[in-house]
C-alpha atoms as a PDB file:
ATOM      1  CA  UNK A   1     122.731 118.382 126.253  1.00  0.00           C
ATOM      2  CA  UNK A   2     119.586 116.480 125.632  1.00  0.00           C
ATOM      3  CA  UNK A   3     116.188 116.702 123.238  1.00  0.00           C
ATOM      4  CA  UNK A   4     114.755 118.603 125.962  1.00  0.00           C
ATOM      5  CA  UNK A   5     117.596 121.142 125.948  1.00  0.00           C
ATOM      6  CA  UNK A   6     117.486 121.565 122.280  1.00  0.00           C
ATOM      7  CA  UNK A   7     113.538 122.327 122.424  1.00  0.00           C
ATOM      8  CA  UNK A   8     114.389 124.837 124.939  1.00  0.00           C
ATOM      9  CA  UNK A   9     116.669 125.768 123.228  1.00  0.00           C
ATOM     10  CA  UNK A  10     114.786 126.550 119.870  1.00  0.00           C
ATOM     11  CA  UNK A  11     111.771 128.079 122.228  1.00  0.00           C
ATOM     12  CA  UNK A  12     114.212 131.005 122.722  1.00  0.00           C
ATOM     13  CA  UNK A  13     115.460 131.498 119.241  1.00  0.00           C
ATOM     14  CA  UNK A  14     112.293 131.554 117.952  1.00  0.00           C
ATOM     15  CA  UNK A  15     111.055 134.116 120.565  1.00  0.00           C
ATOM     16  CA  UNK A  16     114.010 135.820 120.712  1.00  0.00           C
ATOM     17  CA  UNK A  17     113.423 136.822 124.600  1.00  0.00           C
ATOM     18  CA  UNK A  18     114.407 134.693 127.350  1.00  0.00           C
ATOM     19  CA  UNK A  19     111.095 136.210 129.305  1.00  0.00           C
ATOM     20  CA  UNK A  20     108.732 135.565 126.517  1.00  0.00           C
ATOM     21  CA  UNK A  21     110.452 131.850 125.872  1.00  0.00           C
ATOM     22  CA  UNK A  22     109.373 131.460 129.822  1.00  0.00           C
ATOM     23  CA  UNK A  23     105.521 132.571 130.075  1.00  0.00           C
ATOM     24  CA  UNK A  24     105.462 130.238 126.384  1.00  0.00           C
ATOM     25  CA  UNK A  25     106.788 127.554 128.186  1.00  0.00           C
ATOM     26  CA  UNK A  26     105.975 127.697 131.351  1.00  0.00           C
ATOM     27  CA  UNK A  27     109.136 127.701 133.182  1.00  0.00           C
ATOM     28  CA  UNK A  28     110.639 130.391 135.163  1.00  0.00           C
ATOM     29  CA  UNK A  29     113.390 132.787 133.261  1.00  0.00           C
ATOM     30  CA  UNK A  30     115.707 131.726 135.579  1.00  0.00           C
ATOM     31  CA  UNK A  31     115.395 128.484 134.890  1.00  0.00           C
ATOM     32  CA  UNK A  32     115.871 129.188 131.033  1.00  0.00           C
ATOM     33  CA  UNK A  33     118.395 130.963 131.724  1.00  0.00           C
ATOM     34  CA  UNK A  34     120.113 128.824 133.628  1.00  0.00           C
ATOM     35  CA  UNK A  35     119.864 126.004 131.054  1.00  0.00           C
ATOM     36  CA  UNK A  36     120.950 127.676 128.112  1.00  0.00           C
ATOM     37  CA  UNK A  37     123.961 128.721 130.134  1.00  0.00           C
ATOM     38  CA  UNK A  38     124.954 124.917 130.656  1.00  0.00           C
ATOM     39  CA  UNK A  39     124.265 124.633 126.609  1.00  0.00           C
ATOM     40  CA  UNK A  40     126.594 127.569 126.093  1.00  0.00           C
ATOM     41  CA  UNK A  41     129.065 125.756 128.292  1.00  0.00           C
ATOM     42  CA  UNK A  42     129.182 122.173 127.127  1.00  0.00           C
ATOM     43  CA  UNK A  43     129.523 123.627 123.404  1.00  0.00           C
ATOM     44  CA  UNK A  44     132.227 126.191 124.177  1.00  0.00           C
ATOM     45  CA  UNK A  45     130.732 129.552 123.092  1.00  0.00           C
ATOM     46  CA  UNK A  46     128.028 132.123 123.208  1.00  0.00           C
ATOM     47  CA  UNK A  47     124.875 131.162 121.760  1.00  0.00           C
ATOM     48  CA  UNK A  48     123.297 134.276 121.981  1.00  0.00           C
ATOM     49  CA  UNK A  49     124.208 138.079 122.535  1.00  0.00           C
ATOM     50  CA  UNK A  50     122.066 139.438 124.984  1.00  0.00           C
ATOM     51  CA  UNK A  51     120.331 143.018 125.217  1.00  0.00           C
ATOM     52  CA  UNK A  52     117.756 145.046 127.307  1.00  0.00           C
ATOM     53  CA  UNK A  53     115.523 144.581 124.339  1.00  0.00           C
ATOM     54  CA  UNK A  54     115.806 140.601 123.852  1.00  0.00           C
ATOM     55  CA  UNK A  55     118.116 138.192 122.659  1.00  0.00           C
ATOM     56  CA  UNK A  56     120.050 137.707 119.132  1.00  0.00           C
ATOM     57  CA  UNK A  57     121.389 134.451 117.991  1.00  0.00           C
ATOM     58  CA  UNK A  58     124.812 134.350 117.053  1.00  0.00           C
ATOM     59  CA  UNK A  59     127.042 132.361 114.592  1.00  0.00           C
ATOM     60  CA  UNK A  60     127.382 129.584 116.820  1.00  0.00           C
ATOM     61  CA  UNK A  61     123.649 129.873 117.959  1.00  0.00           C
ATOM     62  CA  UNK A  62     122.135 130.037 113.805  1.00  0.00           C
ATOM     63  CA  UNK A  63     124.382 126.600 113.385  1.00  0.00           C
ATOM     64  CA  UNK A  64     122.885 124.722 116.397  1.00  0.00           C
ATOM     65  CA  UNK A  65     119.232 126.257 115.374  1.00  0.00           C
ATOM     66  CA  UNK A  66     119.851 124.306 112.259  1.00  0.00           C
ATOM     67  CA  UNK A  67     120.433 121.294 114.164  1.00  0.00           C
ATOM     68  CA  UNK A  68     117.803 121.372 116.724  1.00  0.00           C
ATOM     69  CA  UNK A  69     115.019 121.933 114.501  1.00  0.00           C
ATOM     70  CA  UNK A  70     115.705 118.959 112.148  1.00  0.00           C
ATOM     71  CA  UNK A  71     116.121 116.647 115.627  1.00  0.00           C
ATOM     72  CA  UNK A  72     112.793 118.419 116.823  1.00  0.00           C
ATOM     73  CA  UNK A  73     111.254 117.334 113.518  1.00  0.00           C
ATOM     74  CA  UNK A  74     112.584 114.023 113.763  1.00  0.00           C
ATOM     75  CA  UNK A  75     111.272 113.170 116.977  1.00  0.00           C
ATOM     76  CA  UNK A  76     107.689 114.492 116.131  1.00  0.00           C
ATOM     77  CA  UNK A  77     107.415 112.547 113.350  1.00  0.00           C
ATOM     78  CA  UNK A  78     108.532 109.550 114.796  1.00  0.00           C
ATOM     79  CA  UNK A  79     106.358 110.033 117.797  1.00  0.00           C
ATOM     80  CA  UNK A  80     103.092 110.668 114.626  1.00  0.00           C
ATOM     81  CA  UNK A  81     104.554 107.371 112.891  1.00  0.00           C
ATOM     82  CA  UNK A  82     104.914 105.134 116.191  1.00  0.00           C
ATOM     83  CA  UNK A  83     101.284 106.237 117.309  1.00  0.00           C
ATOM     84  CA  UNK A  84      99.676 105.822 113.928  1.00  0.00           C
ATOM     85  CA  UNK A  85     100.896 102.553 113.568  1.00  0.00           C
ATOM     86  CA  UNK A  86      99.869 101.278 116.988  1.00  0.00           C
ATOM     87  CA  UNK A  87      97.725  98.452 117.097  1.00  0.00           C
ATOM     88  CA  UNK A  88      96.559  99.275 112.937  1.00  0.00           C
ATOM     89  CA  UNK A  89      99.575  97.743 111.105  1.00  0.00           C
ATOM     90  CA  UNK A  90     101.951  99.441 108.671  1.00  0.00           C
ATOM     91  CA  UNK A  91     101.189 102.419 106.482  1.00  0.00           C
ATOM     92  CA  UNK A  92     102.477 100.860 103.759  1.00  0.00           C
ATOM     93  CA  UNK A  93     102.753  97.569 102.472  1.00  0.00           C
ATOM     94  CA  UNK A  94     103.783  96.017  99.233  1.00  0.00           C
ATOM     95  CA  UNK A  95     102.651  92.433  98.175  1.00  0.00           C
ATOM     96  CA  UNK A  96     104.037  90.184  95.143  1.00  0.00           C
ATOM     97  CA  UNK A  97     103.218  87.320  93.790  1.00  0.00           C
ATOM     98  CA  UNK A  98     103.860  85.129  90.665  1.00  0.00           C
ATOM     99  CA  UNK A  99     100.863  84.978  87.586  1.00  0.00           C
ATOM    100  CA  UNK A 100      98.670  81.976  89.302  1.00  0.00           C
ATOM    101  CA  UNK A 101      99.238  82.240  92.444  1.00  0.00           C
ATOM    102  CA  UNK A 102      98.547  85.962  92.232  1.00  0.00           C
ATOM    103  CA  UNK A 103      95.209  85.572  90.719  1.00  0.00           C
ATOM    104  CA  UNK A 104      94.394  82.634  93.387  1.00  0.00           C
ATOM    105  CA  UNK A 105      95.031  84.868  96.375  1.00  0.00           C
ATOM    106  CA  UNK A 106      95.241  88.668  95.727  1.00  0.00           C
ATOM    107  CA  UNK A 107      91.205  89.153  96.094  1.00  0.00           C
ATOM    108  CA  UNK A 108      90.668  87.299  99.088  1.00  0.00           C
ATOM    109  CA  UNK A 109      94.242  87.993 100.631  1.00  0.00           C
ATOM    110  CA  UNK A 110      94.284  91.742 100.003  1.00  0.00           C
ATOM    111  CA  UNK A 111      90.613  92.001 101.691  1.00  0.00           C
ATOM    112  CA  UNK A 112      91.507  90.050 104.689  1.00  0.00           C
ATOM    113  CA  UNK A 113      94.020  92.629 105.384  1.00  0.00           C
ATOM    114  CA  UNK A 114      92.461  95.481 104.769  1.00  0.00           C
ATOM    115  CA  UNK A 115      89.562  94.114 107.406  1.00  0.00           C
ATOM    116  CA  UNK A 116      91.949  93.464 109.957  1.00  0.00           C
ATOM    117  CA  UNK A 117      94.584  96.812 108.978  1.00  0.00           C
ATOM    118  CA  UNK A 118      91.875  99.194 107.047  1.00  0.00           C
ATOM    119  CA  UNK A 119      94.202 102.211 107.187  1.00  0.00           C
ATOM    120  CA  UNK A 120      96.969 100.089 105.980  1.00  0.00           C
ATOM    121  CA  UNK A 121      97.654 101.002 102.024  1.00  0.00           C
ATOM    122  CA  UNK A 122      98.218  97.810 100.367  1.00  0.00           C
ATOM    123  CA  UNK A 123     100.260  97.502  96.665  1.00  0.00           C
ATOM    124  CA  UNK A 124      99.735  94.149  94.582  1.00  0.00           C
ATOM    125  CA  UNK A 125     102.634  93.228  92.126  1.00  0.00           C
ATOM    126  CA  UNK A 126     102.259  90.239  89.619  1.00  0.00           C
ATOM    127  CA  UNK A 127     105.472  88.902  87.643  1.00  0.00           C
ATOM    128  CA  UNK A 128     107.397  86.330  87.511  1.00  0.00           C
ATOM    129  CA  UNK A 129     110.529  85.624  90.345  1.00  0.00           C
ATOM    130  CA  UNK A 130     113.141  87.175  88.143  1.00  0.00           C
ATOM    131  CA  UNK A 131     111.543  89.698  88.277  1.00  0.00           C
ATOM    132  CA  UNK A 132     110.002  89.965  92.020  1.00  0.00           C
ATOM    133  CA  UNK A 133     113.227  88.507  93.725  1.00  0.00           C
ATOM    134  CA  UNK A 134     115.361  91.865  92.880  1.00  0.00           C
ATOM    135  CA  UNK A 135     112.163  94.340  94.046  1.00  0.00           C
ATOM    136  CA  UNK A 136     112.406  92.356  97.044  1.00  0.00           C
ATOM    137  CA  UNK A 137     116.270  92.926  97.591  1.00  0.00           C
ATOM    138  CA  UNK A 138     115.564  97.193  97.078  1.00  0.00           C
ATOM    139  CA  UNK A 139     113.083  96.948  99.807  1.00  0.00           C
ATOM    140  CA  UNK A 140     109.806  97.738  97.298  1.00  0.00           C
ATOM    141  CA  UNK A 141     108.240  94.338  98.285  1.00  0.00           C
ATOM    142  CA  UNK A 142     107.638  93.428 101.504  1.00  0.00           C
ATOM    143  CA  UNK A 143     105.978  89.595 101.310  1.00  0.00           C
ATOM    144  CA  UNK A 144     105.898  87.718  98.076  1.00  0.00           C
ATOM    145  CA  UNK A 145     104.383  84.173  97.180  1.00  0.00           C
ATOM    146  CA  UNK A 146     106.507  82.093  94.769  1.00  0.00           C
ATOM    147  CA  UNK A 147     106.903  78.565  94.123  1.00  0.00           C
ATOM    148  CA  UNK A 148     109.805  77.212  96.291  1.00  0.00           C
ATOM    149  CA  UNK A 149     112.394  76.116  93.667  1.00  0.00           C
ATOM    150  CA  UNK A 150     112.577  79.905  92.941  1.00  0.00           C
ATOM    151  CA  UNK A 151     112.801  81.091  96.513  1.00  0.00           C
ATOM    152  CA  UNK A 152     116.075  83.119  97.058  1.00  0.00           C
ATOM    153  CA  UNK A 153     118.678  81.684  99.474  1.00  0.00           C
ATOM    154  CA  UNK A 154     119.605  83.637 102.473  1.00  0.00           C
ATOM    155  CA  UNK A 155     115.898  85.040 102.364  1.00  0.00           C
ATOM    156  CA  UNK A 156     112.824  83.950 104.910  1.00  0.00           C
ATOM    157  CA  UNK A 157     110.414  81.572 103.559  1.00  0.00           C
ATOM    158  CA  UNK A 158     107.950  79.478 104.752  1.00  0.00           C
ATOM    159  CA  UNK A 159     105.934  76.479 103.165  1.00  0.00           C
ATOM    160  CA  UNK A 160     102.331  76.979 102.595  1.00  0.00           C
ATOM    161  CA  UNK A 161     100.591  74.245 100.758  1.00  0.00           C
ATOM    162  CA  UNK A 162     101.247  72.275  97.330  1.00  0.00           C
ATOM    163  CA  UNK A 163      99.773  72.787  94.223  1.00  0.00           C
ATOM    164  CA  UNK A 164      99.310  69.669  92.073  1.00  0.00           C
ATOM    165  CA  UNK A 165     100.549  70.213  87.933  1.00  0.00           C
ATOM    166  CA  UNK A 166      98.324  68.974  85.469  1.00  0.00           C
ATOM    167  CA  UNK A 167      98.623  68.534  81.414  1.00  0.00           C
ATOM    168  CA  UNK A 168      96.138  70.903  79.940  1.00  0.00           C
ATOM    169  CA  UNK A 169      95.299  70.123  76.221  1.00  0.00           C
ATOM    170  CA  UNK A 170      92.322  71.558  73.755  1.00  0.00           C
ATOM    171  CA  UNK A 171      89.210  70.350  74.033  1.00  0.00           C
ATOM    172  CA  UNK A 172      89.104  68.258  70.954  1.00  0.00           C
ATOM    173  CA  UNK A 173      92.394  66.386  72.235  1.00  0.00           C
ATOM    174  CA  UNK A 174      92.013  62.651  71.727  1.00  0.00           C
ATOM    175  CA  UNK A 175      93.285  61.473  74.940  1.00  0.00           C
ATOM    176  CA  UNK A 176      90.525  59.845  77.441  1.00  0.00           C
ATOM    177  CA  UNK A 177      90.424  59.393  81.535  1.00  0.00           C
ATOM    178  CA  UNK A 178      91.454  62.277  84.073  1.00  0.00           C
ATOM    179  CA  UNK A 179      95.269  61.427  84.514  1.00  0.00           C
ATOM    180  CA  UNK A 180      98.375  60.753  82.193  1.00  0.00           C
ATOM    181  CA  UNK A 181     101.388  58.911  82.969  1.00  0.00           C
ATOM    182  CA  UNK A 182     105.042  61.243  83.671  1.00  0.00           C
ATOM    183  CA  UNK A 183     106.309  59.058  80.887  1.00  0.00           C
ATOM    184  CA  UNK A 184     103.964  59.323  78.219  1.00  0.00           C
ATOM    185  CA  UNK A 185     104.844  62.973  78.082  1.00  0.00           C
ATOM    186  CA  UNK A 186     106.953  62.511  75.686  1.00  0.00           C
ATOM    187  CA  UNK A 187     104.478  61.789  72.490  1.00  0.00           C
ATOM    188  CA  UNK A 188     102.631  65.326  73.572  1.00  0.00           C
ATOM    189  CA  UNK A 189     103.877  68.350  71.875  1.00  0.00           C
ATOM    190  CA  UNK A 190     104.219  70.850  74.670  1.00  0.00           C
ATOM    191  CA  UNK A 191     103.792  74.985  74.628  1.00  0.00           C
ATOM    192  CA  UNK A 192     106.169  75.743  77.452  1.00  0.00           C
ATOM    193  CA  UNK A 193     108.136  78.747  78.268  1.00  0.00           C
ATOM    194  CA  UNK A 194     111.701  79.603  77.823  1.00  0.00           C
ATOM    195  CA  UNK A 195     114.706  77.473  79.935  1.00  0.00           C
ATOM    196  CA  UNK A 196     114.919  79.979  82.460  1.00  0.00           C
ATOM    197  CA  UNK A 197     111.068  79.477  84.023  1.00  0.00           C
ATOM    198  CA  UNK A 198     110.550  77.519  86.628  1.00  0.00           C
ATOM    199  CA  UNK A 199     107.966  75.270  84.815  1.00  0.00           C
ATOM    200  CA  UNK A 200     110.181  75.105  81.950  1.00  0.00           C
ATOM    201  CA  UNK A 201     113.029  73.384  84.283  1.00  0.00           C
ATOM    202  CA  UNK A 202     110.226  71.242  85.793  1.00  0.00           C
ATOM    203  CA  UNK A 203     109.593  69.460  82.326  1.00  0.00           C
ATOM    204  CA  UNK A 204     113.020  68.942  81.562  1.00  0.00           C
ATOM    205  CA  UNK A 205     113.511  67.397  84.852  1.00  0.00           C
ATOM    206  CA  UNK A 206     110.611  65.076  84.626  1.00  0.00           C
ATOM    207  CA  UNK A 207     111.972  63.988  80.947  1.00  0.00           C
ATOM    208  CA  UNK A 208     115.563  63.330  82.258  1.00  0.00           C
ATOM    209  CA  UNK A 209     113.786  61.386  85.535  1.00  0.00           C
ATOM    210  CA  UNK A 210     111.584  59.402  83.291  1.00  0.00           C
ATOM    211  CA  UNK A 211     113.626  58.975  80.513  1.00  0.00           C
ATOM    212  CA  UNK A 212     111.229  60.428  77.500  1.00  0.00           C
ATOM    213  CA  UNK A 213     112.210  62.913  74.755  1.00  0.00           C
ATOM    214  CA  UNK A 214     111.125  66.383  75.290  1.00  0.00           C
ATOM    215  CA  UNK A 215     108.292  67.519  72.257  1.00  0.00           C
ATOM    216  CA  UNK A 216     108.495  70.830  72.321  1.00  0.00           C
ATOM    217  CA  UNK A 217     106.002  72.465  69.980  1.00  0.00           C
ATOM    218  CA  UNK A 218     106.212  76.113  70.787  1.00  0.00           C
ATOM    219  CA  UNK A 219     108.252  78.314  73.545  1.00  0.00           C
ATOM    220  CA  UNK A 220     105.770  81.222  74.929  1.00  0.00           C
ATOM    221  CA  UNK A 221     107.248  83.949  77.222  1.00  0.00           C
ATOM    222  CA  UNK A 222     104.126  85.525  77.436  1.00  0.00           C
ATOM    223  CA  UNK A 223     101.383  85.837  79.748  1.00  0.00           C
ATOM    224  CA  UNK A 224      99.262  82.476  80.696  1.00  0.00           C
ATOM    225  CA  UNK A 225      96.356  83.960  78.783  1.00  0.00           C
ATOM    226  CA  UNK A 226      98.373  83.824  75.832  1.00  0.00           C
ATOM    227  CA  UNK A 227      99.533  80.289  76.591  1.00  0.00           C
ATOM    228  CA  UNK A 228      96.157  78.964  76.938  1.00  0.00           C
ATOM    229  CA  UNK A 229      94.810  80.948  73.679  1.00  0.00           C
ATOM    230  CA  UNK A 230      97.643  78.893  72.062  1.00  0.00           C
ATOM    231  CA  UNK A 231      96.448  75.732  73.544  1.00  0.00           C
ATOM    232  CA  UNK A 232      92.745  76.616  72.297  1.00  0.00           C
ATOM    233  CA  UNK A 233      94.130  77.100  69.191  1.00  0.00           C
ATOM    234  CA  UNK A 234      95.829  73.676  68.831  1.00  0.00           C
ATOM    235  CA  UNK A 235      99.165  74.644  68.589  1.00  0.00           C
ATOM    236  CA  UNK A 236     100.078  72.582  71.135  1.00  0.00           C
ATOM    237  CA  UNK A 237      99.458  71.670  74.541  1.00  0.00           C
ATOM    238  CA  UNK A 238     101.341  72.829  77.668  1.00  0.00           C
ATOM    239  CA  UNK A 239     101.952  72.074  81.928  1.00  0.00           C
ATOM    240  CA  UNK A 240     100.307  74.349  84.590  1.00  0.00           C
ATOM    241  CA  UNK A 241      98.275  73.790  87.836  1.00  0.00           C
ATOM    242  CA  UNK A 242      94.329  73.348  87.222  1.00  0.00           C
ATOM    243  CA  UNK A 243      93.637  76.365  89.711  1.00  0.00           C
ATOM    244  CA  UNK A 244      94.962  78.491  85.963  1.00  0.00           C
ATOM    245  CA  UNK A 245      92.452  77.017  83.832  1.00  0.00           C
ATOM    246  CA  UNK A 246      89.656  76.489  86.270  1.00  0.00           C
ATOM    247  CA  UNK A 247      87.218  78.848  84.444  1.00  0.00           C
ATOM    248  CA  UNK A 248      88.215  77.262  81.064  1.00  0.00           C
ATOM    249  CA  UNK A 249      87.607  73.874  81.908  1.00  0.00           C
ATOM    250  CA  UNK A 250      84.369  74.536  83.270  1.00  0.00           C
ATOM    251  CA  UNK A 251      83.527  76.418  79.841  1.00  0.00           C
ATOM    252  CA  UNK A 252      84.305  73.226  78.129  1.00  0.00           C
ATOM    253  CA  UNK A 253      87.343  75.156  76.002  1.00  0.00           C
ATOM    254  CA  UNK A 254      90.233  73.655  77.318  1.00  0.00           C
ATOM    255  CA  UNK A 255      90.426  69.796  79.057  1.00  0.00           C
ATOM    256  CA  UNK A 256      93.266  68.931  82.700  1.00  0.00           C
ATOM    257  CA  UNK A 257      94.473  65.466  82.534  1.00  0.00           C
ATOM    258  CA  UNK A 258      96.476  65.027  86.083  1.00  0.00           C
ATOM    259  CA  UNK A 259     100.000  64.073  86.196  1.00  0.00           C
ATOM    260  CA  UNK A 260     100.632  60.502  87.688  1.00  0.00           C
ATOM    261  CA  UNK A 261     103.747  58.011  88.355  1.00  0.00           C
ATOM    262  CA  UNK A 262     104.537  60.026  90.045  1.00  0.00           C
ATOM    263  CA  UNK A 263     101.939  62.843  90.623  1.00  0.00           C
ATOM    264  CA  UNK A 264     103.654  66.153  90.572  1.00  0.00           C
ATOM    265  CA  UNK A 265     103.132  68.431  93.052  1.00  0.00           C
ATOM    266  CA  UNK A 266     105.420  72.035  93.191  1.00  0.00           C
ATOM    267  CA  UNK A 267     105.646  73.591  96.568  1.00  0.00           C
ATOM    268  CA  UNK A 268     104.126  77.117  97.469  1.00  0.00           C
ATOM    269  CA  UNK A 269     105.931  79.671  99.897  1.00  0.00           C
ATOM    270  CA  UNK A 270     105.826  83.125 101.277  1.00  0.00           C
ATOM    271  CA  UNK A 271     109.309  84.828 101.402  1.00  0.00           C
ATOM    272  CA  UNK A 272     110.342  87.880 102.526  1.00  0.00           C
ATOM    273  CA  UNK A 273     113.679  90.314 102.891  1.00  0.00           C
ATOM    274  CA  UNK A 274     116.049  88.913 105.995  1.00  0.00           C
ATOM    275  CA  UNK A 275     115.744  92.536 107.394  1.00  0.00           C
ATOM    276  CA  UNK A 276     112.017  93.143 107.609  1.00  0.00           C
ATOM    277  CA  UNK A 277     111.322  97.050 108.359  1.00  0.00           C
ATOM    278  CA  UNK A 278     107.922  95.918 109.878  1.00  0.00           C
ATOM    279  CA  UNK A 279     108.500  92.611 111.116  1.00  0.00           C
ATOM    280  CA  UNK A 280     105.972  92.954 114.036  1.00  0.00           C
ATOM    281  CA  UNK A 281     103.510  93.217 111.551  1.00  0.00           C
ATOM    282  CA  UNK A 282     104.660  90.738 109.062  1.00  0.00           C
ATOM    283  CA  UNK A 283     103.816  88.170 111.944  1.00  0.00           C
ATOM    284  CA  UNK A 284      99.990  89.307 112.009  1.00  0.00           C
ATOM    285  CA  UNK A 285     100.098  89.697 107.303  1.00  0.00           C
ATOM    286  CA  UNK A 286     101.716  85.905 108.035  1.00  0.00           C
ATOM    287  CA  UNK A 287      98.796  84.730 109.759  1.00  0.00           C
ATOM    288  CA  UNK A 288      96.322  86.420 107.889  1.00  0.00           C
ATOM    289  CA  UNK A 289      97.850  84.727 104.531  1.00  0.00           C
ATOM    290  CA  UNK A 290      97.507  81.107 106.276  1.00  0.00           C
ATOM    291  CA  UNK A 291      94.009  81.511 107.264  1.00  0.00           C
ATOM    292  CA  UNK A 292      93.218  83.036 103.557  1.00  0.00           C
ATOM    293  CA  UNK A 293      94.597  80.023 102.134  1.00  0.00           C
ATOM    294  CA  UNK A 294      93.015  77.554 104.505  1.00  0.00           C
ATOM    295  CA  UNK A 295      89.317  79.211 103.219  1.00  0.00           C
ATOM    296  CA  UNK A 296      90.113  78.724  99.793  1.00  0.00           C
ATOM    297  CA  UNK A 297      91.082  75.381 100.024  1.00  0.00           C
ATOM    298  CA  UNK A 298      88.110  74.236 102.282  1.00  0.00           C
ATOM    299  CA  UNK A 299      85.642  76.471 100.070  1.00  0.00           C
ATOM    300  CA  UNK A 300      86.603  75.021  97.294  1.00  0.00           C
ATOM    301  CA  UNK A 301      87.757  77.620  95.310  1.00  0.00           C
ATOM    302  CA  UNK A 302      91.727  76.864  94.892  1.00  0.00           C
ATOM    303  CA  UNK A 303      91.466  73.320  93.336  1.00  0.00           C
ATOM    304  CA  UNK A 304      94.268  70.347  93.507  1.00  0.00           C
ATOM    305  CA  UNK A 305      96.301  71.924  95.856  1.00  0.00           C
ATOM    306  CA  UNK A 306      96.980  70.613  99.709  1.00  0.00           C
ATOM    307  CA  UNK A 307      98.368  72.081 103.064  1.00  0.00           C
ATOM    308  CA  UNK A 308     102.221  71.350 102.706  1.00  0.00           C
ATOM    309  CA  UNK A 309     103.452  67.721 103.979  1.00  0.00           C
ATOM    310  CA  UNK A 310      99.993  66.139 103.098  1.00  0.00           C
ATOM    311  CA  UNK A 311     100.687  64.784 100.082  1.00  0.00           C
ATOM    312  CA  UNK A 312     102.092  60.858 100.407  1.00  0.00           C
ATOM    313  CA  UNK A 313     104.494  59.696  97.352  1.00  0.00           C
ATOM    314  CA  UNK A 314     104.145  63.024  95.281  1.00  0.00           C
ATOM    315  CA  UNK A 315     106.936  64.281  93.670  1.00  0.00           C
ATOM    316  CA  UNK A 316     107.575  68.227  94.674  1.00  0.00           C
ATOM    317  CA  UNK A 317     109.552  69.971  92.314  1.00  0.00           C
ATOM    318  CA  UNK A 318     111.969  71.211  95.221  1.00  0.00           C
ATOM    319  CA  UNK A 319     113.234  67.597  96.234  1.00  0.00           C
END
């Protein structure tokens, strides 16, 4: 017994007439006939009673009706689901990324996609990797972009570029010049988030490495606007890559100083689940994310960051 019996087989039930089952279908009654007597055979019973005015299903028939209309229903939608997604990428597919590196790439990554997939419907989560990493692991995320300390182990990833981490201060700070040395971090009072972010564990490595105290004015679990409101506000100052205060420094509100001896770089990845439900299309979303990136590096528009490996003697926050 095959699909093609079953179909058969639910032609008849539904007509209830072996003759009428053959001018629907196109085969001769014998044929049908014949067929639904190998059916009856392999399962062990009768599956219909049979009269000069049609045929009736019986017990045994109604339960394999059941059956063969769900498998029916099955197929066709997996034929529908195979076709639509020929050659126009997945119906659905769910994108995460953490605060700056979601407001870097979501425009110009989410367009790409939808020029290349337009029938594709495309979700955009920001949040933080505590809080992406489990969506990931339930299936509801498909690709996310994190920094690479917080990638998950036992997950895909891949290394897209580094983003250099700069001191941002007020705009009345009285410190002069572009950089500041690792070490000197120490006379700064910093707004930084609680122990368990990622930029929070990249300070307190840097003071253990370079032997200063840790100033901590202020710890701020909120959003980077709120951090940077702080900062205007000179409650303190705090660490984050330039490409998050880009707008600000142009405005003249809040000044960068970059990080040197050693500059500090943190490394950007893409991850995604080990056991990709569209994997043939996560090679195409893959390439589309490189190219993305590459055009907002060379355009100018993602600022102090490099394609990964090019940056001589920095220190990445994953070593």
């Amino acid at each position: 017994m095959n699909s093609d019996d079953l179909a058969l087989f639910t032609i008849v039930a539904h007509n209830l007439s072996m003759s009428r089952a053959a001018l629907s279908c196109g085969i001769d009654q014998s044929t049908i006939s014949r067929r639904i007597g190998n059916i009856e055979t392999e399962l062990g019973g009768r599956l219909f009673r049979r009269s000069g005015h049609g045929v009736r299903l019986t017990e045994r028939g109604r339960l394999l009706l059941d059956y063969a209309e769900r498998i029916g229903l099955m197929l066709e939608e997996a034929t529908h689901a195979v076709q639509a997604r020929f050659g126009v990428g997945p119906a659905h597919f769910c994108i995460a990324a953490q605060p700056t590196l979601a407001r870097m790439l979501f425009g110009s990554f989410s367009r790409a996609i939808r020029n290349q997939f337009p029938a594709t419907r495309i979700r955009l989560i920001e949040g933080l990797a505590a809080q992406i990493l489990p969506r990931m692991d339930a299936g509801e995320i498909d690709l996310a972009v994190l920094y690479i300390s917080e990638c998950p182990i036992g997950q895909h990833w891949e290394e897209l570029l580094m983003e250099d981490i700069h001191l941002i201060t007020p705009a009345t700070w009285p410190l002069q010049g572009a950089t500041i040395k690792v070490s000197d971090l120490g006379a700064i009072p910093l707004i930084l988030p609680s122990t368990h972010h990622g930029l929070r564990v990249l300070v307190e490595k840097l003071a253990v490495r370079s032997n200063f105290p840790l100033n901590l004015a202020l710890e701020c679990d909120g959003s980077i606007s709120i951090t940077k409101q702080l900062v205007r506000e000179n409650c303190g100052c705090t660490i984050l890559p330039s490409a998050a205060v880009s707008e600000d420094i142009a405005a003249g509100t809040l000044k960068s100083f970059r990080l040197t001896d050693p500059t500090i770089a943190r490394t950007v990845a893409a991850t995604w689940p080990k056991k990709s439900l569209i994997a043939d299309d996560l090679s195409v979303i893959l390439q589309i994310l490189r190219q993305s990136i590459k055009t907002l590096i060379t355009n100018g528009r993602w600022p102090d960051v490099h394609p990964s490996g090019e940056m001589s003697g920095a220190l990445a926050t994953h070593t």
